[in-house]
C-alpha atoms as a PDB file:
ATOM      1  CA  UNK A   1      -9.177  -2.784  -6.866  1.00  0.00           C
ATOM      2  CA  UNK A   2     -10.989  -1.454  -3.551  1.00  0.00           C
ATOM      3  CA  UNK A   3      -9.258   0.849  -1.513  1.00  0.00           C
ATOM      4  CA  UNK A   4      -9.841   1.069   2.181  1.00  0.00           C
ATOM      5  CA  UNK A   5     -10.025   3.338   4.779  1.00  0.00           C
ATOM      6  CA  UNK A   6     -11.018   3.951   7.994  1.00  0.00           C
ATOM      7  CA  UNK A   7     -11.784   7.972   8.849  1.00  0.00           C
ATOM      8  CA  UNK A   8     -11.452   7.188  12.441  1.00  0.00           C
ATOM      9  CA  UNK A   9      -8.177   5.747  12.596  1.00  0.00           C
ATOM     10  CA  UNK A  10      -5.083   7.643  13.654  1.00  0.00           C
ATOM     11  CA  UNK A  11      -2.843   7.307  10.302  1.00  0.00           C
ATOM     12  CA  UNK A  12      -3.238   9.973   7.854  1.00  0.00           C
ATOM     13  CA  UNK A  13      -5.931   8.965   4.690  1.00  0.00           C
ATOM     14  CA  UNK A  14      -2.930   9.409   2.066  1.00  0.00           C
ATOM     15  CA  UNK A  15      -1.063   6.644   4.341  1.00  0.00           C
ATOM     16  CA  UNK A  16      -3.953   4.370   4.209  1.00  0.00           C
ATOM     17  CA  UNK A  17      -4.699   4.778   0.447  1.00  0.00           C
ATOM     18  CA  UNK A  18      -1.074   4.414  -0.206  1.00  0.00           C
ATOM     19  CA  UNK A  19      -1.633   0.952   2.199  1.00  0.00           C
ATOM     20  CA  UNK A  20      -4.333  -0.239   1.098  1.00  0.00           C
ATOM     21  CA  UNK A  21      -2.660  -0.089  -2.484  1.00  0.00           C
ATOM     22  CA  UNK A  22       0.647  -1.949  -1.411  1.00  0.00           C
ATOM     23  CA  UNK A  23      -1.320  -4.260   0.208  1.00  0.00           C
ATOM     24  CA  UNK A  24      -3.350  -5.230  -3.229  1.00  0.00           C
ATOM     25  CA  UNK A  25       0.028  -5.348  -4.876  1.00  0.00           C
ATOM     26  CA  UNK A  26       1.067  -8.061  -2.355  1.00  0.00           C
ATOM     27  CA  UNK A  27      -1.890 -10.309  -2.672  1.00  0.00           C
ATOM     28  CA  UNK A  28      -1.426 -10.059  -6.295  1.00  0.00           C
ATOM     29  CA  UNK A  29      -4.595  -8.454  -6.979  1.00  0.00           C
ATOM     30  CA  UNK A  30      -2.817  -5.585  -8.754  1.00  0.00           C
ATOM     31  CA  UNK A  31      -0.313  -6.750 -11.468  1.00  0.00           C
ATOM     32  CA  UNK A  32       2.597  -5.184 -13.062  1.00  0.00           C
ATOM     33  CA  UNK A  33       0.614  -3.143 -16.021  1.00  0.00           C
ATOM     34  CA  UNK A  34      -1.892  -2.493 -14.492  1.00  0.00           C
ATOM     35  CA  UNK A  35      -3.783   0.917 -13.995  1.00  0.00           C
ATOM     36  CA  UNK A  36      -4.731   2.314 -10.990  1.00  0.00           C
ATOM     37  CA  UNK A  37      -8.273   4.149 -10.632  1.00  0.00           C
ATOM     38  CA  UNK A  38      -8.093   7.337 -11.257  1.00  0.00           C
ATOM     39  CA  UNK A  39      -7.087  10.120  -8.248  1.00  0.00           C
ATOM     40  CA  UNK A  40     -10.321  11.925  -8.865  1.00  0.00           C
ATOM     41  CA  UNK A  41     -12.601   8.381  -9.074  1.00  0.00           C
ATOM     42  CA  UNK A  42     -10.624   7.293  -5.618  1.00  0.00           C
ATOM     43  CA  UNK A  43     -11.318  10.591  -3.905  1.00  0.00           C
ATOM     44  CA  UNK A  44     -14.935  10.565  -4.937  1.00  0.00           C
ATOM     45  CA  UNK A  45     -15.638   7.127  -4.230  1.00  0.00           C
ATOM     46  CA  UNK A  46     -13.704   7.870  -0.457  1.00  0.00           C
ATOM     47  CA  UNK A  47     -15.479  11.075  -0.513  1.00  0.00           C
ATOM     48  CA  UNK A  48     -11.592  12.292   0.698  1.00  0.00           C
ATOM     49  CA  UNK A  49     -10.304  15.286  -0.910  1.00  0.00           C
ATOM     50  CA  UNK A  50      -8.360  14.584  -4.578  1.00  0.00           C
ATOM     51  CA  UNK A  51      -4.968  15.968  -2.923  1.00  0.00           C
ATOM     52  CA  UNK A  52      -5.059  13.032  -0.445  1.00  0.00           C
ATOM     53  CA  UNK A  53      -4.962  10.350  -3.116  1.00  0.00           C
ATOM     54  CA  UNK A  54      -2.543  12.565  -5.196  1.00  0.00           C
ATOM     55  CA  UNK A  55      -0.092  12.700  -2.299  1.00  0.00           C
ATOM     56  CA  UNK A  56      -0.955   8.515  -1.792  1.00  0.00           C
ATOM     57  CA  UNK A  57       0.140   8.174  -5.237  1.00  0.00           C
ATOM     58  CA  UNK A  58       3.031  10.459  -5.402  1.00  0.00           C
ATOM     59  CA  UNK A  59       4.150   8.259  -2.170  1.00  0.00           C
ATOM     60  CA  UNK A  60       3.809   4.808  -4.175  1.00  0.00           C
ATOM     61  CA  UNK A  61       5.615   6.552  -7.535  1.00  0.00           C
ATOM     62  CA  UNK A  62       8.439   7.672  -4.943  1.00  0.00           C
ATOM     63  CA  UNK A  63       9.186   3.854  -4.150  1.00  0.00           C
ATOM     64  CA  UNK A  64       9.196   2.847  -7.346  1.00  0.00           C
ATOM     65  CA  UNK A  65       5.607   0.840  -7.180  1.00  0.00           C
ATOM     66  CA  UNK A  66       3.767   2.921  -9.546  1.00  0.00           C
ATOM     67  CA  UNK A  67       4.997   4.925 -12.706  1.00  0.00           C
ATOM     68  CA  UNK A  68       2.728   7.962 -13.185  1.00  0.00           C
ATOM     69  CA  UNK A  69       2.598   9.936 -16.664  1.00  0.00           C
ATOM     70  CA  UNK A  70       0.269  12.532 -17.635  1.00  0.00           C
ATOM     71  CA  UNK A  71      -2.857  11.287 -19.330  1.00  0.00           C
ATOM     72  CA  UNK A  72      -2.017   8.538 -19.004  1.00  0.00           C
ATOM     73  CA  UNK A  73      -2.673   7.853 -15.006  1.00  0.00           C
ATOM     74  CA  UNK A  74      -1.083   5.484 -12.464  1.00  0.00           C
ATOM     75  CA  UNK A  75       0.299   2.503 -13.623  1.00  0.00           C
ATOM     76  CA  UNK A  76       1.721  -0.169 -11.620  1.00  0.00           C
ATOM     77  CA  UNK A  77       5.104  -1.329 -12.358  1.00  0.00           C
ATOM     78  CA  UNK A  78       6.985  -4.262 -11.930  1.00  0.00           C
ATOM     79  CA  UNK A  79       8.114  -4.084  -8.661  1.00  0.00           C
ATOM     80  CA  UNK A  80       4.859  -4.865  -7.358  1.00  0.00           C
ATOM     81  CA  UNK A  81       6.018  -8.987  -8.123  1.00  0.00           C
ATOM     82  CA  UNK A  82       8.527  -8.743  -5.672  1.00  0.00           C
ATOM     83  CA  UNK A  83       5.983  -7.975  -2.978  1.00  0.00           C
ATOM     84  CA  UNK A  84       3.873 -10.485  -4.076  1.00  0.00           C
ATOM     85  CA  UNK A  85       5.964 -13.288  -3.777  1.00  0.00           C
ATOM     86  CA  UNK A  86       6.657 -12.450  -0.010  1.00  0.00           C
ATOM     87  CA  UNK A  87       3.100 -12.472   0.559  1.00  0.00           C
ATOM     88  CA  UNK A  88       2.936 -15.790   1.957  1.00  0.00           C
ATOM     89  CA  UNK A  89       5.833 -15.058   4.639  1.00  0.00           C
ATOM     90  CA  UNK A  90       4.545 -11.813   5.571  1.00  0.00           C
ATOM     91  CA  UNK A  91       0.841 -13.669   5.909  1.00  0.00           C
ATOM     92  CA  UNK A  92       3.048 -15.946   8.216  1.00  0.00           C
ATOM     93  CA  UNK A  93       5.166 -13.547  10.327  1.00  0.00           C
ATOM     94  CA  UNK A  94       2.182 -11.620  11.426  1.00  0.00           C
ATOM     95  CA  UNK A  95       0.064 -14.943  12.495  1.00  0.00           C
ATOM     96  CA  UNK A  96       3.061 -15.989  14.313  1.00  0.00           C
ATOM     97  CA  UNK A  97       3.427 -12.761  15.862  1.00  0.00           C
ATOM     98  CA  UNK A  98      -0.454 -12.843  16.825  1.00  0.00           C
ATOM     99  CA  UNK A  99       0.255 -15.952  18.689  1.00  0.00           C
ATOM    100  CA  UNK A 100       3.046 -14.821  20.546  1.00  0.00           C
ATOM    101  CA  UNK A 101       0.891 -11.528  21.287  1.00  0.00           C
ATOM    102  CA  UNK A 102       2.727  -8.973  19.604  1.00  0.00           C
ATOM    103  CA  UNK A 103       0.830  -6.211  18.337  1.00  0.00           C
ATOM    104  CA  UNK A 104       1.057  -4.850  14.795  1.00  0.00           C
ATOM    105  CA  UNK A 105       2.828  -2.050  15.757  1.00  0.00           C
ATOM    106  CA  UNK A 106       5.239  -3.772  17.381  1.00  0.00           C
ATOM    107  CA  UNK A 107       5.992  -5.972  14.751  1.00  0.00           C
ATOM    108  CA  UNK A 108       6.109  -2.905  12.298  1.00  0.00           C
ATOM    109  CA  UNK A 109       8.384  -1.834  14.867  1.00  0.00           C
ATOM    110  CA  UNK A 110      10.929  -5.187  14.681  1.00  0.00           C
ATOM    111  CA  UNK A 111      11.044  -5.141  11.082  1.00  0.00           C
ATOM    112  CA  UNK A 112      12.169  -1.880  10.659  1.00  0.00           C
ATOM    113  CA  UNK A 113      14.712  -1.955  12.976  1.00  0.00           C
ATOM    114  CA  UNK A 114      15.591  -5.154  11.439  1.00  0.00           C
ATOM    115  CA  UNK A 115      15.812  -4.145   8.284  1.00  0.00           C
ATOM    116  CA  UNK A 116      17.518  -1.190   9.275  1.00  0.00           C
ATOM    117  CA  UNK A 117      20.521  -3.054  10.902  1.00  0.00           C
ATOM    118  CA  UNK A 118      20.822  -5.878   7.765  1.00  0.00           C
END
């Protein structure tokens, strides 16, 4: 797993770790079962403080994509298949969306207030 980030963007670090993680899960590069680096490895390989990946972790436990226990870390669970098996259509909904020119944001936009209204 490789988390991403980009220092200069706008969205807070914990946001894009948290990101950067969903977005693994989706590809299927992260499994069910599997264990996510440690906070401390994450934050030293960012060079970010450790509280930023603690919060990006806490974020992920909070909706249900990672189960965290003491000793023994972060530990993906199985709601990570669901997002991987919309990866294709989400891959599809944002190329479409590039051709019609709408922005990311905007489509971020559309979907929540689609999902919001369903």
């Amino acid at each position: 797993m490789l988390v991403r980030v980009d220092p200069g963007s706008d969205i807070p670090l914990f946001a894009q770790v948290a990101a950067s993680v969903r977005a693994d899960a989706a590809a299927g590069r992260l499994r069910p079962g599997d264990r996510l680096p440690s906070a401390r490895d994450v934050a030293g390989a960012l060079g970010v403080n450790l509280h930023t990946v603690l919060r990006a972790y806490q974020e992920l436990r909070d909706e249900g994509l990672v189960d965290m226990r003491r000793g023994r870390g972060a530990v993906v669970t199985d709601a990570a298949a669901p997002l991987a098996q919309l990866h294709d259509d989400v891959v599809a909904l944002t190329l479409r969306a590039r051709d019609l020119g709408l922005s990311p944001d905007m489509l971020a936009s559309l979907v929540k207030e689609i999902a919001r209204d369903r």
